[in-house]
C-alpha atoms as a PDB file:
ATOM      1  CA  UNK A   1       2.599  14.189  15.948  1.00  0.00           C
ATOM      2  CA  UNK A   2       2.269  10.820  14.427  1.00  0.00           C
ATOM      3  CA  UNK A   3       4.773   9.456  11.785  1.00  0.00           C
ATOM      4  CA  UNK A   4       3.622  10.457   7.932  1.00  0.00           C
ATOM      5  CA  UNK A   5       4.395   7.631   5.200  1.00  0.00           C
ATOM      6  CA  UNK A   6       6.625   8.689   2.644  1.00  0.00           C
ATOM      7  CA  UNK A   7       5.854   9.259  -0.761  1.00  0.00           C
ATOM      8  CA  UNK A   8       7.446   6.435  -2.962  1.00  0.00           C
ATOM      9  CA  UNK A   9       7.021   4.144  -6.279  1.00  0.00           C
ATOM     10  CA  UNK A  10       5.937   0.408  -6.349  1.00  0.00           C
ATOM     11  CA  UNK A  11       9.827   0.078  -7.739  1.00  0.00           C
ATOM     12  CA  UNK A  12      11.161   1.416  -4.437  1.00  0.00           C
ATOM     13  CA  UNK A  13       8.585  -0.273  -2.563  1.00  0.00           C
ATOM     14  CA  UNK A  14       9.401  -3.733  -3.404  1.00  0.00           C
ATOM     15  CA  UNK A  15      12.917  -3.051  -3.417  1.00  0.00           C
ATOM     16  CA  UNK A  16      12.631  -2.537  -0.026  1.00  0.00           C
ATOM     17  CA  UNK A  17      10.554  -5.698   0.656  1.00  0.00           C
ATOM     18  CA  UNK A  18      13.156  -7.498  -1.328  1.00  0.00           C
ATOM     19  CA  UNK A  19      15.940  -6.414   1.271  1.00  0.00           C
ATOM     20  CA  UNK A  20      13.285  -7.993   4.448  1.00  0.00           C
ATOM     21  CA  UNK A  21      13.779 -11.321   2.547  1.00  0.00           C
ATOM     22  CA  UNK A  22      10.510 -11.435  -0.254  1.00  0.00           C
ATOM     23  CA  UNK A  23      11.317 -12.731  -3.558  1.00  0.00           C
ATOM     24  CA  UNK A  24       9.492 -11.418  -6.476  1.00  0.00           C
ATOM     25  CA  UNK A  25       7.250 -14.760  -7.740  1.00  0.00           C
ATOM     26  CA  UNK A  26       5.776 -13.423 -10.752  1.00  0.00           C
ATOM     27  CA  UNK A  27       4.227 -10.152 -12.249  1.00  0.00           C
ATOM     28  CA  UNK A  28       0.695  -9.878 -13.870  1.00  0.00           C
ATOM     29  CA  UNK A  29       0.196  -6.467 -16.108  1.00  0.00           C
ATOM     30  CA  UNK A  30       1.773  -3.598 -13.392  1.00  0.00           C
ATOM     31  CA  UNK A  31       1.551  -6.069 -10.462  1.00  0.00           C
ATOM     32  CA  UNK A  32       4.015  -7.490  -8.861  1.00  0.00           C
ATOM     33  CA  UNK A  33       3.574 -10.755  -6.244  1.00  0.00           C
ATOM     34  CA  UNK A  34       6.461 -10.584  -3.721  1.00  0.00           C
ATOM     35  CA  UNK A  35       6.651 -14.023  -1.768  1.00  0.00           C
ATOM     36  CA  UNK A  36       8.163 -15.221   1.567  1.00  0.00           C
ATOM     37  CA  UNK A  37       8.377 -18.214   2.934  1.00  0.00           C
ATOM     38  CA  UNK A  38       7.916 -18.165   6.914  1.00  0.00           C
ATOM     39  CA  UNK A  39       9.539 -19.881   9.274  1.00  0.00           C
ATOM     40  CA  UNK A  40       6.559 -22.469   9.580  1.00  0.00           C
ATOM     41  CA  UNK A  41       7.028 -22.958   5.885  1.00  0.00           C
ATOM     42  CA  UNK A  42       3.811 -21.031   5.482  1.00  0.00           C
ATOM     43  CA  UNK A  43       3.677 -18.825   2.399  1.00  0.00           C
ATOM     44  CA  UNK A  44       3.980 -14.789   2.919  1.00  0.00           C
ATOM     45  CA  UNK A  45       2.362 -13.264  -0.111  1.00  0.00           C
ATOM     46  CA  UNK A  46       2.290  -9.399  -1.198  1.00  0.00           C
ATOM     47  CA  UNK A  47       1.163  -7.620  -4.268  1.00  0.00           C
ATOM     48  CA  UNK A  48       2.337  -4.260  -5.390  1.00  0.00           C
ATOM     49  CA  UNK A  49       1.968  -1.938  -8.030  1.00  0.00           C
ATOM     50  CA  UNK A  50       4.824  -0.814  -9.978  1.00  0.00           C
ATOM     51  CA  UNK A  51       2.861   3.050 -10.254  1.00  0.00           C
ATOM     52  CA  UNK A  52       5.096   5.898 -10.566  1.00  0.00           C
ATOM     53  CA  UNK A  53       3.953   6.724  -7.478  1.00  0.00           C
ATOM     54  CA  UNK A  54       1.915   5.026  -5.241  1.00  0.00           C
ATOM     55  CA  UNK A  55      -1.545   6.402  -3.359  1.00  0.00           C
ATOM     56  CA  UNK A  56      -0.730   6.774   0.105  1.00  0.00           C
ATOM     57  CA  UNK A  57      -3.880   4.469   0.698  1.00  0.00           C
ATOM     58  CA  UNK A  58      -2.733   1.858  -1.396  1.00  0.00           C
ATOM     59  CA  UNK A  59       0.707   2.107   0.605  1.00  0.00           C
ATOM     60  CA  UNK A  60      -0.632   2.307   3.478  1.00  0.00           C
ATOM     61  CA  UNK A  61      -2.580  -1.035   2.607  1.00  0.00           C
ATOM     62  CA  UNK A  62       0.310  -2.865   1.523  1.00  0.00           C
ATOM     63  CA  UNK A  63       2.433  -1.570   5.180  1.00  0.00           C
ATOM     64  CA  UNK A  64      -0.814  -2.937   7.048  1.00  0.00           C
ATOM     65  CA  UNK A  65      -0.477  -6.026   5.486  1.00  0.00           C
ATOM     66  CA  UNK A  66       3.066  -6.616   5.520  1.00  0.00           C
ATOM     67  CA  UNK A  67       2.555  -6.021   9.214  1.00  0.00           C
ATOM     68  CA  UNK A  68       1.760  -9.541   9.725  1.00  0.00           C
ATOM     69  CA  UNK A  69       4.813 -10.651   8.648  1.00  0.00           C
ATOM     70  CA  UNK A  70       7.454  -8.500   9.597  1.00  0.00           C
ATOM     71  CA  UNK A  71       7.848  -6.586  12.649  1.00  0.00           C
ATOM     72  CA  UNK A  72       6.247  -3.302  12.867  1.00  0.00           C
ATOM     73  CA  UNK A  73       9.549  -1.148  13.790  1.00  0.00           C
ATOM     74  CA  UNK A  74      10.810  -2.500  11.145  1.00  0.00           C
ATOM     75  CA  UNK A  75       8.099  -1.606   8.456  1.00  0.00           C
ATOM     76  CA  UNK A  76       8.312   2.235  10.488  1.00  0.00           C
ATOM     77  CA  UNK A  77      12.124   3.102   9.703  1.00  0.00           C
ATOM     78  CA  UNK A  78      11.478   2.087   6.321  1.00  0.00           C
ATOM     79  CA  UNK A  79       7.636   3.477   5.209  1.00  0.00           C
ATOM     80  CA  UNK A  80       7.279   6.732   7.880  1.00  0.00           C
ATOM     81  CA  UNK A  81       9.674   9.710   8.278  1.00  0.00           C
ATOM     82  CA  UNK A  82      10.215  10.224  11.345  1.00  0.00           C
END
């Protein structure tokens, strides 16, 4: 059986992005641009909604993404129950 995302908020999201080392850089209507900068001084950028709840496709989007920066495991303890 694969692992199911949770259900979670924007709020919760990037609080746990905050914790891998993003910084929020700025917030546009109920967006919210987390940066990081990488160890090749390249910019990391992610954008989440602060919904109430987010669509598990738009969560799903945002783990995909985030998957280039940070390792997957990681990303798994934190978005999938297990």
């Amino acid at each position: 059986m694969s692992p199911k995302l949770k259900r979670m908020s924007g709020a919760e999201a990037i609080e746990i992005f905050r914790k891998l080392g993003f910084e929020i850089a700025g917030q546009r209507g109920n967006h919210v641009k987390l940066v990081r900068i990488g160890r090749d001084g390249e910019r990391k950028i992610l954008t989440i909604p602060t919904h109430k709840e987010l669509d598990a496709g738009t969560l799903h989007a945002i783990v995909r993404q985030a998957g280039r920066f940070v390792e997957p495991q990681v990303l798994g303890q934190r978005f999938y129950t297990p």
